[in-house]
Structure formats: C-alpha cells, structure tokens
C-alpha atoms as a PDB file:
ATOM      1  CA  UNK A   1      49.019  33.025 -81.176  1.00  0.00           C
ATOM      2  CA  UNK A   2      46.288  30.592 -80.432  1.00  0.00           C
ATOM      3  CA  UNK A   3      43.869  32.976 -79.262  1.00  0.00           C
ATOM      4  CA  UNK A   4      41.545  34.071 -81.476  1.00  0.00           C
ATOM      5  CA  UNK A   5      39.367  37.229 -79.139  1.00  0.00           C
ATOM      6  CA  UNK A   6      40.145  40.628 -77.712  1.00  0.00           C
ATOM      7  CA  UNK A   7      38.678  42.161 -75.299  1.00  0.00           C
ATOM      8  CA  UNK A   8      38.237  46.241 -75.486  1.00  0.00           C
ATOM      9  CA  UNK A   9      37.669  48.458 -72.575  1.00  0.00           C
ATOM     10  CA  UNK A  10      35.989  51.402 -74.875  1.00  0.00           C
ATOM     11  CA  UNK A  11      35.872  54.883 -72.449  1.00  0.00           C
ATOM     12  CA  UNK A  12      34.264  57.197 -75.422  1.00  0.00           C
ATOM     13  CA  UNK A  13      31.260  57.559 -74.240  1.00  0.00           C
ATOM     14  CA  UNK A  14      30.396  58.964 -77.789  1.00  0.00           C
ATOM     15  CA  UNK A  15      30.905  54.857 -78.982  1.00  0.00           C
ATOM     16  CA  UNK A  16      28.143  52.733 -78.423  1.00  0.00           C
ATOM     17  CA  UNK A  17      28.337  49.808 -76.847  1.00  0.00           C
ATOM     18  CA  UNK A  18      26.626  46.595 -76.017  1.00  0.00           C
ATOM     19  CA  UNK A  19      25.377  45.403 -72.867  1.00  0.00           C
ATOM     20  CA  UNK A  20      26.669  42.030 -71.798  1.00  0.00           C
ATOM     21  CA  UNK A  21      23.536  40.767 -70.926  1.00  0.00           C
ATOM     22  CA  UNK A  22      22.534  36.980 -69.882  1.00  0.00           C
ATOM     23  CA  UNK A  23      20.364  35.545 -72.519  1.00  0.00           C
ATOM     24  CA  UNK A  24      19.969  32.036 -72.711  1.00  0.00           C
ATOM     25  CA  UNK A  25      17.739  30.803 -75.780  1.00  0.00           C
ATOM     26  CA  UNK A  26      15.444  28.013 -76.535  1.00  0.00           C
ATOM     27  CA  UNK A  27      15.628  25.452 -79.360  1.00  0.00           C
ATOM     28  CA  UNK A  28      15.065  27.335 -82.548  1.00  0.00           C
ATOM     29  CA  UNK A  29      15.026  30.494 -81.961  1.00  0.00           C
ATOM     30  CA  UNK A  30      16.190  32.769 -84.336  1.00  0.00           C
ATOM     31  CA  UNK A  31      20.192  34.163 -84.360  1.00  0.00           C
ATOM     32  CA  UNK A  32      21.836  36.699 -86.511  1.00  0.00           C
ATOM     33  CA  UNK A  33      25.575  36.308 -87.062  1.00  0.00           C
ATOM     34  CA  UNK A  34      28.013  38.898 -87.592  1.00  0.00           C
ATOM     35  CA  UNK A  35      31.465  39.391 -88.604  1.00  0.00           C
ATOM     36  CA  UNK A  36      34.323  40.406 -90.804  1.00  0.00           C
ATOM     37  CA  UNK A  37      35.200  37.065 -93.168  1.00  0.00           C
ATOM     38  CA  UNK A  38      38.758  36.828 -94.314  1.00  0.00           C
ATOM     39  CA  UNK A  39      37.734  37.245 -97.514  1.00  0.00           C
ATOM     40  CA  UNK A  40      35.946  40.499 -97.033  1.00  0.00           C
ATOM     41  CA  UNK A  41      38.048  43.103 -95.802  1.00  0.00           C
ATOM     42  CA  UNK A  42      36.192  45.507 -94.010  1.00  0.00           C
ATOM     43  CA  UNK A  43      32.773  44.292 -94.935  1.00  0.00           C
ATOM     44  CA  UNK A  44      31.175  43.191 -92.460  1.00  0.00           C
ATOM     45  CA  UNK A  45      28.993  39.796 -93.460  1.00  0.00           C
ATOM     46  CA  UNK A  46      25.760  39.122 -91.849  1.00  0.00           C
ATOM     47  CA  UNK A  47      23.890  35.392 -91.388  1.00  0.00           C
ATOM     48  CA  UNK A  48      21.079  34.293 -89.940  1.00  0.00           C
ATOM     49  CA  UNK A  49      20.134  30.501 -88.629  1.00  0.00           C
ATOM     50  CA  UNK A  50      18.059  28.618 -85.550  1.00  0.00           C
ATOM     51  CA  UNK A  51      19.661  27.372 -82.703  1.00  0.00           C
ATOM     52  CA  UNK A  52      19.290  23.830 -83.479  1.00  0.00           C
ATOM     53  CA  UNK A  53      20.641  22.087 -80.243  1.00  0.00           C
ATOM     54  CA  UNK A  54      22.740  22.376 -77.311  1.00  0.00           C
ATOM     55  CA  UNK A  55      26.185  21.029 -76.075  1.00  0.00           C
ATOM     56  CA  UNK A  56      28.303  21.764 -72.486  1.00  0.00           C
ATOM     57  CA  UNK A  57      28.405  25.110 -72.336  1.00  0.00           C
ATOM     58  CA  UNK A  58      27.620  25.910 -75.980  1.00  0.00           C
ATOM     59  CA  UNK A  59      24.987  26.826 -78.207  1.00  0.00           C
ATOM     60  CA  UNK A  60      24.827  24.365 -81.434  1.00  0.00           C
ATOM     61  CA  UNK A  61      23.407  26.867 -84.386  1.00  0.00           C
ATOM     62  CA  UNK A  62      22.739  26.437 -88.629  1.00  0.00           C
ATOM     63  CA  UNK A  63      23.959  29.552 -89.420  1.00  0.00           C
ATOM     64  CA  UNK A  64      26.722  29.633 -91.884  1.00  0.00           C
ATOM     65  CA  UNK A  65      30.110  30.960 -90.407  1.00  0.00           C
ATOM     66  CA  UNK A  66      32.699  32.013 -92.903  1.00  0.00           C
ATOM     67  CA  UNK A  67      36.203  31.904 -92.461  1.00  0.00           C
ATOM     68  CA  UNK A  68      37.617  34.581 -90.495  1.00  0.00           C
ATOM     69  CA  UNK A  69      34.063  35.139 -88.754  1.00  0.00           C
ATOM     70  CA  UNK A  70      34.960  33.449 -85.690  1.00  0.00           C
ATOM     71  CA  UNK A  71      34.672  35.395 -82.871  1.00  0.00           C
ATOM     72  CA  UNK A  72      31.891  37.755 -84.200  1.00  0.00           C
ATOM     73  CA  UNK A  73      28.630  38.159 -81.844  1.00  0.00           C
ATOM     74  CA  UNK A  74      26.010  36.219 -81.973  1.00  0.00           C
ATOM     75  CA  UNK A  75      22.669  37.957 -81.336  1.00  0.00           C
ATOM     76  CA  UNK A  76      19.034  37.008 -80.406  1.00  0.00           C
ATOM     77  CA  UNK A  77      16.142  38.434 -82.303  1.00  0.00           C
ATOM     78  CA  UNK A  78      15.512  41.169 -80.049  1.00  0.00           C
ATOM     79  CA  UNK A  79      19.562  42.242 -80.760  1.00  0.00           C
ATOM     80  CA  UNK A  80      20.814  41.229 -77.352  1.00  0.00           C
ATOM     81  CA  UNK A  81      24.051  39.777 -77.280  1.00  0.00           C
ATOM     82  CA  UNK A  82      23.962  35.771 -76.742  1.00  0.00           C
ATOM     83  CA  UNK A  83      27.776  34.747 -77.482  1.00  0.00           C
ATOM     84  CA  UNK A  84      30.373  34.637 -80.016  1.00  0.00           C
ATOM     85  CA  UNK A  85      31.107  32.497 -83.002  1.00  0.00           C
ATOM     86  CA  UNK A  86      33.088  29.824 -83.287  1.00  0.00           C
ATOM     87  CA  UNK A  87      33.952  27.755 -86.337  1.00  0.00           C
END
C-alpha cells in the first residue's frame, strides 16, 4: 500500500515499448513529463521543465507534477527514457 510503481513484463510484440536506456543529463536540459493526474481520468497530461539541479541519486527538475502523476516517465529531448516522477 505504500508503493506507488508497477512493473510490466509486456510479451506482445505488437506493443511498443521503451528501451531502458542509461541517460544521465546535464544542468538544464530540457524534460518532458508524462502521466495520468488524478484528476484526469484517462487523459494523459503532458509538462515540460529544465533539470535545474541534482541530489543523491536524483534528478531535481521545474516541471510541474500534478497529483496522481507520480510515477510517470520522465524523458530527455531526444524521447529516451531518463526516470520517473516523483512528487
């Protein structure tokens, strides 16, 4: 009940997937946010920010995340995968 991701093993090779690549990036690059807010049902919301610093293990970024986003992926400009919200 305190865990808040799932992970999915997806064998359809008709679903696309995305590659769990490692992509660190610099101090203010650009990130696009996605997710499903509380909120929205099954919209899925879209933000955009910088990364604007760095802490442990995580990535400090200005993009807004609404409630019920956490957990969403975080992407790089190029679309790769960099992590996952957290709020």
């Amino acid at each position: 009940t305190e865990k808040d991701l799932a992970a999915l093993k997806i064998t359809d090779p008709k679903v696309p997937s995305i590659p769990l690549e490692t992509v660190d990036p610099a101090l203010w690059d650009v990130v696009k946010v996605y997710g499903y807010p509380a909120n929205g049902g099954t919209t899925i919301s879209y933000t955009e920010g910088k990364v604007s610093g760095f802490e442990n293990s995580l990535y400090k970024i200005d993009a807004n995340i609404d409630s019920g986003n956490s957990g969403g992926g975080v992407f790089d400009a190029k679309g790769k995968l960099i992590g996952l919200s957290v709020s």
